[in-house]
C-alpha atoms as a PDB file:
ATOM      1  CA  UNK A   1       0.000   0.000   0.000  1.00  0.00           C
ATOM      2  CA  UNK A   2       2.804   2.329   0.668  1.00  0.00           C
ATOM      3  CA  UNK A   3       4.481   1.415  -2.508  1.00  0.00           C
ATOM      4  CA  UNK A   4       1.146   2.450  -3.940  1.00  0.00           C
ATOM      5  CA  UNK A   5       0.721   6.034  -2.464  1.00  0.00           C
ATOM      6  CA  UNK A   6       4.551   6.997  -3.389  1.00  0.00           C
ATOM      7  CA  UNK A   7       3.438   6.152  -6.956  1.00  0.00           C
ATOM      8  CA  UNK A   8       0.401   7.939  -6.766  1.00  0.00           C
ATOM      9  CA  UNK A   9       2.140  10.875  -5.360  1.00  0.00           C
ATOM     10  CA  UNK A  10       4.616  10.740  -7.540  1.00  0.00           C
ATOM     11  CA  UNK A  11       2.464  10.838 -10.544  1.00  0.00           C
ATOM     12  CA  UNK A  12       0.370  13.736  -9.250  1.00  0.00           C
ATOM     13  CA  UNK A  13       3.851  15.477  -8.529  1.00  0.00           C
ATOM     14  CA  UNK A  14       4.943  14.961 -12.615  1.00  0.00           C
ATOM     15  CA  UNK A  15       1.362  15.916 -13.601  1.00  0.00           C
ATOM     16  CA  UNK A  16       1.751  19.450 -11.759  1.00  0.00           C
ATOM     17  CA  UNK A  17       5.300  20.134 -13.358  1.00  0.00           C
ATOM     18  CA  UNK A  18       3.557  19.040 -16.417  1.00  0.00           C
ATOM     19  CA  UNK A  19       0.493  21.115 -16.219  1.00  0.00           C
ATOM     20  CA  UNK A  20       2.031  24.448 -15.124  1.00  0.00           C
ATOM     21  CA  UNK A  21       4.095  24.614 -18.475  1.00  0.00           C
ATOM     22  CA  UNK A  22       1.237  25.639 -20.705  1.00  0.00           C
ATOM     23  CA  UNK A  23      -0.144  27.579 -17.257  1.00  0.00           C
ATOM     24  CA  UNK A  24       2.574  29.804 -17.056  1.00  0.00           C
ATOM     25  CA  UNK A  25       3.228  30.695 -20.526  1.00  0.00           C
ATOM     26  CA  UNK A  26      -0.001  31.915 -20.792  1.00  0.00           C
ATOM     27  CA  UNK A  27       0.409  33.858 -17.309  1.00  0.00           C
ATOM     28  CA  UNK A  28       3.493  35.355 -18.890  1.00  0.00           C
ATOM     29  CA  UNK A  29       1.857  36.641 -21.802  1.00  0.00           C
ATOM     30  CA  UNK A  30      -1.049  37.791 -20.188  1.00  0.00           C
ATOM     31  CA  UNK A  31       0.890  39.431 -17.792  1.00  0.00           C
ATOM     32  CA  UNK A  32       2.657  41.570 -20.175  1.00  0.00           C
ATOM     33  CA  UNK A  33       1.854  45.269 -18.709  1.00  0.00           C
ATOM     34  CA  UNK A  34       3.390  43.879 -15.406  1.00  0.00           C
ATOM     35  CA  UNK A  35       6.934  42.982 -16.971  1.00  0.00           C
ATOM     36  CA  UNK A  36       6.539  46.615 -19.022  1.00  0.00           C
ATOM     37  CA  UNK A  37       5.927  48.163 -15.768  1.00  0.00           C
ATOM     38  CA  UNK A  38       8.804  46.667 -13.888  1.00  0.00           C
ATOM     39  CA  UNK A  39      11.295  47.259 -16.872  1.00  0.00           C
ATOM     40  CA  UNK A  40      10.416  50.827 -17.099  1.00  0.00           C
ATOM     41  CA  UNK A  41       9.821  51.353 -13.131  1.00  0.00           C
ATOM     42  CA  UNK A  42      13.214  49.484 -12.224  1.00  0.00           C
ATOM     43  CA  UNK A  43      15.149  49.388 -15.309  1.00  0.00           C
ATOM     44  CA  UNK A  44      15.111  45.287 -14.773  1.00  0.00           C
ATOM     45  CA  UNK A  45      15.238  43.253 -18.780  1.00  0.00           C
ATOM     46  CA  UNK A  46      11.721  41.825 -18.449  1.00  0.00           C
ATOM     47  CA  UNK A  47      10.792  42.555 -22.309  1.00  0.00           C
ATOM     48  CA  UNK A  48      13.253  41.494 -25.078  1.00  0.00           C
ATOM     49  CA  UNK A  49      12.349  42.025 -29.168  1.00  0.00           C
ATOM     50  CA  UNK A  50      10.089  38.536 -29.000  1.00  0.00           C
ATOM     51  CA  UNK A  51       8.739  38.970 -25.525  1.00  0.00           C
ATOM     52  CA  UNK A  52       8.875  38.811 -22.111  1.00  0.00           C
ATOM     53  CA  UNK A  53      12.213  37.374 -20.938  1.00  0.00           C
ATOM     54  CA  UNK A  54      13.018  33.741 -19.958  1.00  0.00           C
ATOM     55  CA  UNK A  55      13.170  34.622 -16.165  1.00  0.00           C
ATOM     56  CA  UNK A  56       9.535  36.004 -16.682  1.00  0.00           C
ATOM     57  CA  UNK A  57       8.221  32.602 -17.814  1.00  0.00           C
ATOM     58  CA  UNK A  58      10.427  30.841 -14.884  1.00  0.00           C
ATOM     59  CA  UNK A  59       9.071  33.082 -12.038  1.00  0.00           C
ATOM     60  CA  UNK A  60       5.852  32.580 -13.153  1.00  0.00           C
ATOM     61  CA  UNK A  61       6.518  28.858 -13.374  1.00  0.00           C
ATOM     62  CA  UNK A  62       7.862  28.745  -9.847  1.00  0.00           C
ATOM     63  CA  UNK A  63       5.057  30.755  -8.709  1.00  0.00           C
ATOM     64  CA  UNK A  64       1.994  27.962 -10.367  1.00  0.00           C
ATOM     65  CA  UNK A  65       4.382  24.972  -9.258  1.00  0.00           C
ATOM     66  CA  UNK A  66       4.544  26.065  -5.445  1.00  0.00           C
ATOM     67  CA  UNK A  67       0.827  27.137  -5.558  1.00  0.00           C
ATOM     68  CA  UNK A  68      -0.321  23.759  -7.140  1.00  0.00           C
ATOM     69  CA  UNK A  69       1.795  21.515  -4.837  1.00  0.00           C
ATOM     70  CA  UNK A  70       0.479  23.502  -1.526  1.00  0.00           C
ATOM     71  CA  UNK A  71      -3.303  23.036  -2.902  1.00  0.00           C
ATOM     72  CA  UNK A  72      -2.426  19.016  -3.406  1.00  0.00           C
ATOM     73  CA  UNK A  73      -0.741  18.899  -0.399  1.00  0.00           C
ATOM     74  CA  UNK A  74      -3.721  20.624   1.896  1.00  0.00           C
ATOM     75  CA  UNK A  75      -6.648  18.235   0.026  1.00  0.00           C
ATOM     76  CA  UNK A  76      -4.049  15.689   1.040  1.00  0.00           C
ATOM     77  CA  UNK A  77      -4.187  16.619   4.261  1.00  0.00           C
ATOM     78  CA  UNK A  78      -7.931  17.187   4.618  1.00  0.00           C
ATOM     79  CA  UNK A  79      -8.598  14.104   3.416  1.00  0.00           C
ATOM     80  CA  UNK A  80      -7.140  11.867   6.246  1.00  0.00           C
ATOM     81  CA  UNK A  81      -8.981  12.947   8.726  1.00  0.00           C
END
């Protein structure tokens, strides 16, 4: 059974990293004005000739992973008791 559950959780782990791809590079694009503002508020590289840049899309990545994973992990929770 416990061979089971690391499987499961395993899977459910791989199916957020996998999820959050397409996720985030629509959160990127959408949040365009946001990497305009902090380029032109903070002189940071956000926007390059094709985009926002590649730490945009990785922040935002980061962001969706950590969020998914503490949803999964509090129905996880919930769910025992």
């Amino acid at each position: 059974m416990n061979m089971a559950n690391n499987l499961r959780n395993t899977g459910t782990i791989i199916l957020i990293f996998l999820i959050s791809l397409p996720l985030a590079i629509f959160a990127t694009i959408v949040l365009l004005p946001l990497w305009r503002w902090l380029e032109a508020t903070f002189k940071i590289e956000s926007i390059g000739h094709s985009g926002p840049a590649e730490w945009c899309y990785w922040t935002i990545y980061f962001i969706i992973v950590t969020c998914l994973c503490l949803i999964w992990r509090y129905k996880r929770g919930n769910g025992r008791q």
